[in-house]
N, C-alpha and C. Protein backbone atom coordinates (compact mmCIF):
# COMPACT_ATOMS: atom_id res chain seq x y z
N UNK A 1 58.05 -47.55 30.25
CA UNK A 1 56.74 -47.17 29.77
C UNK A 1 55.65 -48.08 30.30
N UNK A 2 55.84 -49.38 31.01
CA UNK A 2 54.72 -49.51 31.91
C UNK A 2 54.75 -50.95 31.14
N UNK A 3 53.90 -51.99 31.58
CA UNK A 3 54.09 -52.76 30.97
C UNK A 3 52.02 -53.21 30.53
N UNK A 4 52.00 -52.30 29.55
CA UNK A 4 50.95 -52.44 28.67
C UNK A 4 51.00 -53.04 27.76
N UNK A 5 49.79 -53.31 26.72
CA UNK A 5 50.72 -53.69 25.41
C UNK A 5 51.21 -52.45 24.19
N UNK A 6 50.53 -51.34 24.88
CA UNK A 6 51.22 -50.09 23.75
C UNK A 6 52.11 -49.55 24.71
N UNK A 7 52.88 -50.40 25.38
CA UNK A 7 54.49 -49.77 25.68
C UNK A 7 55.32 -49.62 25.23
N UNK A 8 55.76 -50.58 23.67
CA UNK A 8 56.58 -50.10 23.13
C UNK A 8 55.87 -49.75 22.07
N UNK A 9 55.26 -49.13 21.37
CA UNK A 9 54.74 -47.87 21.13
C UNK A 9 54.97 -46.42 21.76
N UNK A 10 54.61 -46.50 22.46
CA UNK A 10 55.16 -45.27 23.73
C UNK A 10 56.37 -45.04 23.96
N UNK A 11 57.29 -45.84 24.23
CA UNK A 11 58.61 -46.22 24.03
C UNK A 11 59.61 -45.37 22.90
N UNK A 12 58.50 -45.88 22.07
CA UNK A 12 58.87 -45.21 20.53
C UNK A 12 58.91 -43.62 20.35
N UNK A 13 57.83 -43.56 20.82
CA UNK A 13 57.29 -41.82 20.71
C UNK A 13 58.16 -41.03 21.66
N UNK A 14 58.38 -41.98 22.72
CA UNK A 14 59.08 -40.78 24.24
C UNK A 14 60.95 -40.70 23.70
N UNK A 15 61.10 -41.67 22.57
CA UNK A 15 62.34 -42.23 22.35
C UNK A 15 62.92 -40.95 21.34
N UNK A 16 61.74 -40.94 20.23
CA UNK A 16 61.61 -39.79 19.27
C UNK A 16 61.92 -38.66 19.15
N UNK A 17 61.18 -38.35 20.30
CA UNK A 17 60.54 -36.46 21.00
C UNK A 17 62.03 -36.32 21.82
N UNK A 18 62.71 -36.93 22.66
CA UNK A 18 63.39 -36.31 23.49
C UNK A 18 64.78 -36.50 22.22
N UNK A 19 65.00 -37.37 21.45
CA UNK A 19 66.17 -37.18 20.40
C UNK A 19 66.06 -36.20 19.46
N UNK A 20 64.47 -35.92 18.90
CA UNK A 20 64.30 -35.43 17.74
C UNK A 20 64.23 -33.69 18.35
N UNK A 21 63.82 -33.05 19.38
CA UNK A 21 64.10 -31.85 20.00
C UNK A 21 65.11 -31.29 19.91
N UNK A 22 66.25 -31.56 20.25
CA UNK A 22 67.72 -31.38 20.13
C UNK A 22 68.41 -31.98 19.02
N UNK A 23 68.04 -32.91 17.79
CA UNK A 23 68.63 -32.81 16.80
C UNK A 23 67.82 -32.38 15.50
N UNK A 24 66.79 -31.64 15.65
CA UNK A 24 65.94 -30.91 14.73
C UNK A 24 65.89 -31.07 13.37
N UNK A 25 66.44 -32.65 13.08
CA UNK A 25 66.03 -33.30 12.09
C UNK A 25 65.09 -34.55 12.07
N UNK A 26 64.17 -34.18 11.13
CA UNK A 26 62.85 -35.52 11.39
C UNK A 26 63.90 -37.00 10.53
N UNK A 27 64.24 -36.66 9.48
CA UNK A 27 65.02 -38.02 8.81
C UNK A 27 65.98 -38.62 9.75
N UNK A 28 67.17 -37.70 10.42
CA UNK A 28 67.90 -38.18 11.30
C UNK A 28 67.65 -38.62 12.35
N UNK A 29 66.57 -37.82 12.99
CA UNK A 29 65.99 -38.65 14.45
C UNK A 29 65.20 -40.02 14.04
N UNK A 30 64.39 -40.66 12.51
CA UNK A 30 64.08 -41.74 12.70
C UNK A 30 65.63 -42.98 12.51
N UNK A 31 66.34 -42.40 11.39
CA UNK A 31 67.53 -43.26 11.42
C UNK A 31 68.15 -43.34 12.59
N UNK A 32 68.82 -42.15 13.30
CA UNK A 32 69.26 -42.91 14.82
C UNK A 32 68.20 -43.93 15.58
N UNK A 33 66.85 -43.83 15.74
CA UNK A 33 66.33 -44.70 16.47
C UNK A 33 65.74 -45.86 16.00
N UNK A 34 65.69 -45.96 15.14
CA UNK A 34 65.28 -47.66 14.00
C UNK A 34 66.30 -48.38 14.33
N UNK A 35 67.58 -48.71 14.28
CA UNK A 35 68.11 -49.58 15.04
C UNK A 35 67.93 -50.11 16.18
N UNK A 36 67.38 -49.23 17.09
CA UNK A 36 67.16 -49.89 18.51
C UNK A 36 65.50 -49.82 18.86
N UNK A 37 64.71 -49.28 18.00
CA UNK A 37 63.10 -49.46 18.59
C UNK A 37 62.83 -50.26 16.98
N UNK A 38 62.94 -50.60 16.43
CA UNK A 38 62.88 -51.50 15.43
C UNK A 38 62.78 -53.11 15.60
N UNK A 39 63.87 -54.03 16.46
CA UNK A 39 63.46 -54.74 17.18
C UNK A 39 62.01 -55.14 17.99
N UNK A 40 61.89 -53.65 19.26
CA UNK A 40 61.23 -53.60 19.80
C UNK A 40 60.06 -53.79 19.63
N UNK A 41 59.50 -53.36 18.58
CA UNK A 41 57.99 -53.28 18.19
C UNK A 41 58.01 -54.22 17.62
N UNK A 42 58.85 -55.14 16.78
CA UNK A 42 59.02 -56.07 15.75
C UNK A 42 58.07 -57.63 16.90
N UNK A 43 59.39 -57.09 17.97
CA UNK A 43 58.81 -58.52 19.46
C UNK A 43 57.21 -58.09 19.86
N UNK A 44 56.98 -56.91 19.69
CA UNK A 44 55.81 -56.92 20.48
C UNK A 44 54.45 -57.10 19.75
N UNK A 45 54.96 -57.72 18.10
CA UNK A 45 53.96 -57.84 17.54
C UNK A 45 53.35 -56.83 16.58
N UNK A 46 54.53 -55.60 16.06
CA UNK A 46 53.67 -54.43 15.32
C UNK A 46 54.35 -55.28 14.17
N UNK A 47 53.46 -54.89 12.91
CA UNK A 47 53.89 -55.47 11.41
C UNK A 47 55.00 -54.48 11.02
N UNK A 48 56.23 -54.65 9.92
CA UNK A 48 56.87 -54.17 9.61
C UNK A 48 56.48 -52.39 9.01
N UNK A 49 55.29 -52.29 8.42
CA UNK A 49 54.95 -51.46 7.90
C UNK A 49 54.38 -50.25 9.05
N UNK A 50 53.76 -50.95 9.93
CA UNK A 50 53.23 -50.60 11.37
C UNK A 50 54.15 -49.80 11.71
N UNK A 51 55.48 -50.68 12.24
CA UNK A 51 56.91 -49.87 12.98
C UNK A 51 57.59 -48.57 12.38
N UNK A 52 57.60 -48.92 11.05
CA UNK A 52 58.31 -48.04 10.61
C UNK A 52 57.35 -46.47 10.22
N UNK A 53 55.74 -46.89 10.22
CA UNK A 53 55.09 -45.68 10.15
C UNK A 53 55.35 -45.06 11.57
N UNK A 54 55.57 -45.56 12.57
CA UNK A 54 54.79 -45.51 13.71
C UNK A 54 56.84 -44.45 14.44
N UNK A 55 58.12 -44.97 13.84
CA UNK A 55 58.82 -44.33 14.06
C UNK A 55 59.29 -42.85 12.98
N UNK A 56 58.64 -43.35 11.95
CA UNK A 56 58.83 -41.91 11.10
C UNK A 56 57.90 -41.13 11.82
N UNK A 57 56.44 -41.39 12.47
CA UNK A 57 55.73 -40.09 12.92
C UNK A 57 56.36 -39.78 13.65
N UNK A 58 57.09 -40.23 15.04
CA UNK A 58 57.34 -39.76 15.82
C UNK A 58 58.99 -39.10 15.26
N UNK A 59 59.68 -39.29 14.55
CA UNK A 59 60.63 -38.59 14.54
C UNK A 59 60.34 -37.67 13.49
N UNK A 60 59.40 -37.23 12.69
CA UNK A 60 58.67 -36.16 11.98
C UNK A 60 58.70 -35.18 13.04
N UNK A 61 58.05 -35.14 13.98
CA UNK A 61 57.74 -34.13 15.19
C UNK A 61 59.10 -33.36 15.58
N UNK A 62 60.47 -34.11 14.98
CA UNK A 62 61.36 -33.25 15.39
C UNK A 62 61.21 -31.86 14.75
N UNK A 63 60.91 -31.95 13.80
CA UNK A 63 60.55 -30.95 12.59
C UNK A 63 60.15 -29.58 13.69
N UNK A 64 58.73 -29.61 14.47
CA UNK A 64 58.49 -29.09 15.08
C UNK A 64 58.72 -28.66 16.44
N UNK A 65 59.42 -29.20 16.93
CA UNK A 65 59.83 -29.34 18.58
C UNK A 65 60.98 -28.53 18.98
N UNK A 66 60.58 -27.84 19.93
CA UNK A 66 62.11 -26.98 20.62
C UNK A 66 62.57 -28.13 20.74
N UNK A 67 63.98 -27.59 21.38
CA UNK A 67 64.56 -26.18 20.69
C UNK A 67 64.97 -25.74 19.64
N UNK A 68 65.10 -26.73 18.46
CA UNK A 68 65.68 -26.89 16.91
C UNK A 68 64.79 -26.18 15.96
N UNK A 69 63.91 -27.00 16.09
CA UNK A 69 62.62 -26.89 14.98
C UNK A 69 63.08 -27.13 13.68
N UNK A 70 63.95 -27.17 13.47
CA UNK A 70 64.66 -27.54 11.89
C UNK A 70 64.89 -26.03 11.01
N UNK A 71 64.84 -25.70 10.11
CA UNK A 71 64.79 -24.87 9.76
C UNK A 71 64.06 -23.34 9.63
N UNK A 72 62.89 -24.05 10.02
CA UNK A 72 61.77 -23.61 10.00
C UNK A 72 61.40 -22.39 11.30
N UNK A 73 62.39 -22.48 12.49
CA UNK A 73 62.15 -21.63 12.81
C UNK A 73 62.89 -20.04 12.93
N UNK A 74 64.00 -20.79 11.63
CA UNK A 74 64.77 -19.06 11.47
C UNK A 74 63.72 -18.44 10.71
N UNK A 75 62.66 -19.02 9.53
CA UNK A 75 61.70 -18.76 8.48
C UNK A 75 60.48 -17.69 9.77
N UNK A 76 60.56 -18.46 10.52
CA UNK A 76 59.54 -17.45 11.38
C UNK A 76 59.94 -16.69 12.32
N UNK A 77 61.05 -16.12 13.04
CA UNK A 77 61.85 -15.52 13.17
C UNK A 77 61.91 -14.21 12.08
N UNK A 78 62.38 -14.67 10.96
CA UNK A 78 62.26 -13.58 10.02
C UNK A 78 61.23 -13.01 9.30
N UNK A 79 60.18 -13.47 9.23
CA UNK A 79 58.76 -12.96 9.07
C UNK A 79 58.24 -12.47 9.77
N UNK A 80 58.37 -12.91 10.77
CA UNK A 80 57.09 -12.75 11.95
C UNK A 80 58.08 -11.18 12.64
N UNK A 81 59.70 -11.98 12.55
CA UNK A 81 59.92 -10.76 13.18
C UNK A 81 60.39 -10.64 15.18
N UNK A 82 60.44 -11.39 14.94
CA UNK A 82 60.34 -12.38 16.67
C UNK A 82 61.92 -12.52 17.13
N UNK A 83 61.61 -13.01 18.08
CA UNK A 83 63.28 -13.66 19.13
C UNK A 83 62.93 -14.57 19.24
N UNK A 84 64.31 -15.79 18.99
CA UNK A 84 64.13 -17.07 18.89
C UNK A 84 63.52 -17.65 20.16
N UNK A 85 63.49 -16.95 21.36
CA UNK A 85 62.71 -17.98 22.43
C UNK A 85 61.54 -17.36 22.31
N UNK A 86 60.60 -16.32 21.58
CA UNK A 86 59.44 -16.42 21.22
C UNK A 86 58.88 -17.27 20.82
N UNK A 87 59.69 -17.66 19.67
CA UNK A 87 59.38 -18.79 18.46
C UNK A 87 59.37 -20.24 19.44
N UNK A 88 60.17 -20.51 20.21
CA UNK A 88 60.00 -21.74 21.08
C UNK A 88 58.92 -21.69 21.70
N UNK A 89 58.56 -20.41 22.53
CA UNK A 89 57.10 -20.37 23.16
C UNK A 89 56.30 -20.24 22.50
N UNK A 90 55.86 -20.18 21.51
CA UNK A 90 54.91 -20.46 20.12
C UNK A 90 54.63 -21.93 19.48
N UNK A 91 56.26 -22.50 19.66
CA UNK A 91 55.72 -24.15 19.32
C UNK A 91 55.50 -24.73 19.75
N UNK A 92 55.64 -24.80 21.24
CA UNK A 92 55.84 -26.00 22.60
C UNK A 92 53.73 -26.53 22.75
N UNK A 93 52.98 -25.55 22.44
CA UNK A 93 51.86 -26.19 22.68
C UNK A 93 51.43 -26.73 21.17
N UNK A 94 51.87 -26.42 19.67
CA UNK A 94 51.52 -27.86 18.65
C UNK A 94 52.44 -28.92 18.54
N UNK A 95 53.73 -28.93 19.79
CA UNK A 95 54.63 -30.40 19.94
C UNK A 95 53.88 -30.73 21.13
N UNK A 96 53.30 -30.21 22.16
CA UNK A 96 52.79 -31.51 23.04
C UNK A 96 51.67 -31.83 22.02
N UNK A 97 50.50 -30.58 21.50
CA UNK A 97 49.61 -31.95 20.75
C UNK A 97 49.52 -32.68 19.85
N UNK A 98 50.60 -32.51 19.03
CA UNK A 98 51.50 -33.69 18.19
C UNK A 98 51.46 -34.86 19.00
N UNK A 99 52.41 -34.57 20.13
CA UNK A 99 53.20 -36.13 20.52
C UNK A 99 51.61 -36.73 21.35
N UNK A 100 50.78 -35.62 21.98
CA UNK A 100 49.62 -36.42 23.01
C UNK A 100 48.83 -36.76 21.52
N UNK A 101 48.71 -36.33 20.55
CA UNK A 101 47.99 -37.13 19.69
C UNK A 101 48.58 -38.47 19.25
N UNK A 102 49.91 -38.62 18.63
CA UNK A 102 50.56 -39.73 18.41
C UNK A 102 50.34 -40.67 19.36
N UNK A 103 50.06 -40.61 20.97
CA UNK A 103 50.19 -41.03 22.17
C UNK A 103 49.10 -41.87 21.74
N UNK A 104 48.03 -40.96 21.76
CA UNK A 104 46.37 -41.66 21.50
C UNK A 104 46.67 -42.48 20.52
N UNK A 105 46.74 -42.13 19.22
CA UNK A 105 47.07 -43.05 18.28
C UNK A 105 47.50 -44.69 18.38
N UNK A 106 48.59 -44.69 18.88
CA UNK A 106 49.67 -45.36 20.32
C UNK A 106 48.42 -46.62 20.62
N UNK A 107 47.82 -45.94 21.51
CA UNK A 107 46.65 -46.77 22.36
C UNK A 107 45.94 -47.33 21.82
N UNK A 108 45.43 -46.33 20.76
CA UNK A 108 43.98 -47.13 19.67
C UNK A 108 45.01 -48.58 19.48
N UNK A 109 45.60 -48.15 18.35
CA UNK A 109 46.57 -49.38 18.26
C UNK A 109 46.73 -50.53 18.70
N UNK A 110 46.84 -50.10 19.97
CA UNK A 110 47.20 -51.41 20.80
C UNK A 110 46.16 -51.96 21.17
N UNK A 111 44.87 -51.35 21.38
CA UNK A 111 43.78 -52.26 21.73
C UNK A 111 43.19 -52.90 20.53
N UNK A 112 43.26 -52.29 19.61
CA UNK A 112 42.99 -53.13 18.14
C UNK A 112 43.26 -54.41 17.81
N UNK A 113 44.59 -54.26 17.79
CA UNK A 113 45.86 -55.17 17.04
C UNK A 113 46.51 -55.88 18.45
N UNK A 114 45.60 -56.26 19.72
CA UNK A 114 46.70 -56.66 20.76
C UNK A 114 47.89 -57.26 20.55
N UNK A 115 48.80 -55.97 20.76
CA UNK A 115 50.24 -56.29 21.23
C UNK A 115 50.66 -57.16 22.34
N UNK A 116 51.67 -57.22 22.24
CA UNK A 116 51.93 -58.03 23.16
C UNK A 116 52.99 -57.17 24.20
N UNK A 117 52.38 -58.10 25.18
CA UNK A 117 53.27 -56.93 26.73
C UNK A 117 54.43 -57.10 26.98
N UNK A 118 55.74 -55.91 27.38
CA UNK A 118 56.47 -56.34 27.47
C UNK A 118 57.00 -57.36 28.64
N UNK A 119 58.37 -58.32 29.14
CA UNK A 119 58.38 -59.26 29.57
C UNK A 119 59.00 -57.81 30.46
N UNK A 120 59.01 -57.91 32.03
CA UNK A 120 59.71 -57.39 32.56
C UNK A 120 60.90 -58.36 33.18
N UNK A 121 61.84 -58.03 33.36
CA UNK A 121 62.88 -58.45 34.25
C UNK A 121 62.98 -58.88 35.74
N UNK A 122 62.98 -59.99 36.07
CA UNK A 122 62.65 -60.50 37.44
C UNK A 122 63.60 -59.64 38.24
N UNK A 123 62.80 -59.58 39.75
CA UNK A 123 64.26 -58.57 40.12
C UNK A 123 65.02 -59.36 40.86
N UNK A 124 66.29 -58.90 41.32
CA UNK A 124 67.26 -59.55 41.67
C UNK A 124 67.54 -59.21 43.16
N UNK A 125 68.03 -59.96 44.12
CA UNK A 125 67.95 -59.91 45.16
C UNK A 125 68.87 -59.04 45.34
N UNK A 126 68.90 -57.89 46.52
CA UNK A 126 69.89 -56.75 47.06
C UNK A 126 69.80 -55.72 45.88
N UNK A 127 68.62 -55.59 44.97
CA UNK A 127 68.53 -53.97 44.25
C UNK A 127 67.28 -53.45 44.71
């Protein structure tokens, strides 16, 4: 994610969206990833309360996101009356502006509250 100081922020969100899509649970996609972006934000300076808002939003969005959507999209399916890859082409533009809003969010953040950048890894000779 670049080495800004809302990279791991970003980190977080890109970490979220691509777990929380395919397991179309918002509770489960933040518990799988709090173990390992929990740390992360912890080093880069977000407050405890910070991190953990900042990974429940982004794994909330599973809620909404192809291909799962959680329950919610057999509910519209059967109302609406539709085929389930309707219903995917119906959500895909309020999950990008979910996650590009969270994104912004992300940024404000970091210029606020300067984070701190991540350290990159020196590189190693012959890669």
């Amino acid at each position: 994610m670049g080495s800004k100081s809302s990279s791991a922020g970003r980190g977080a969100i890109i970490t979220t969206a691509l777990l929380g899509g395919p397991q179309g649970s918002g509770v489960a996609t933040t518990m799988s990833v709090t173990p390992v972006m929990w740390p992360i934000l912890k080093k880069a300076g977000y407050s405890a309360d910070m991190a953990a808002g900042l990974i429940a939003a982004g794994g909330i969005g599973a809620v909404i996101s192809p291909p799962l959507m959680g329950a919610a999209a057999f509910l519209i399916m059967q109302f609406l009356n539709v085929s389930f890859w309707d219903v995917v082409i119906m959500v895909t533009v309020p999950t990008l502006l979910y996650y590009i809003g969270t994104f912004f969010m992300v940024e404000m953040e970091a210029r606020k509250y300067s984070f701190a950048r991540p350290k990159l890894p020196a590189s190693r000779p012959g890669w």
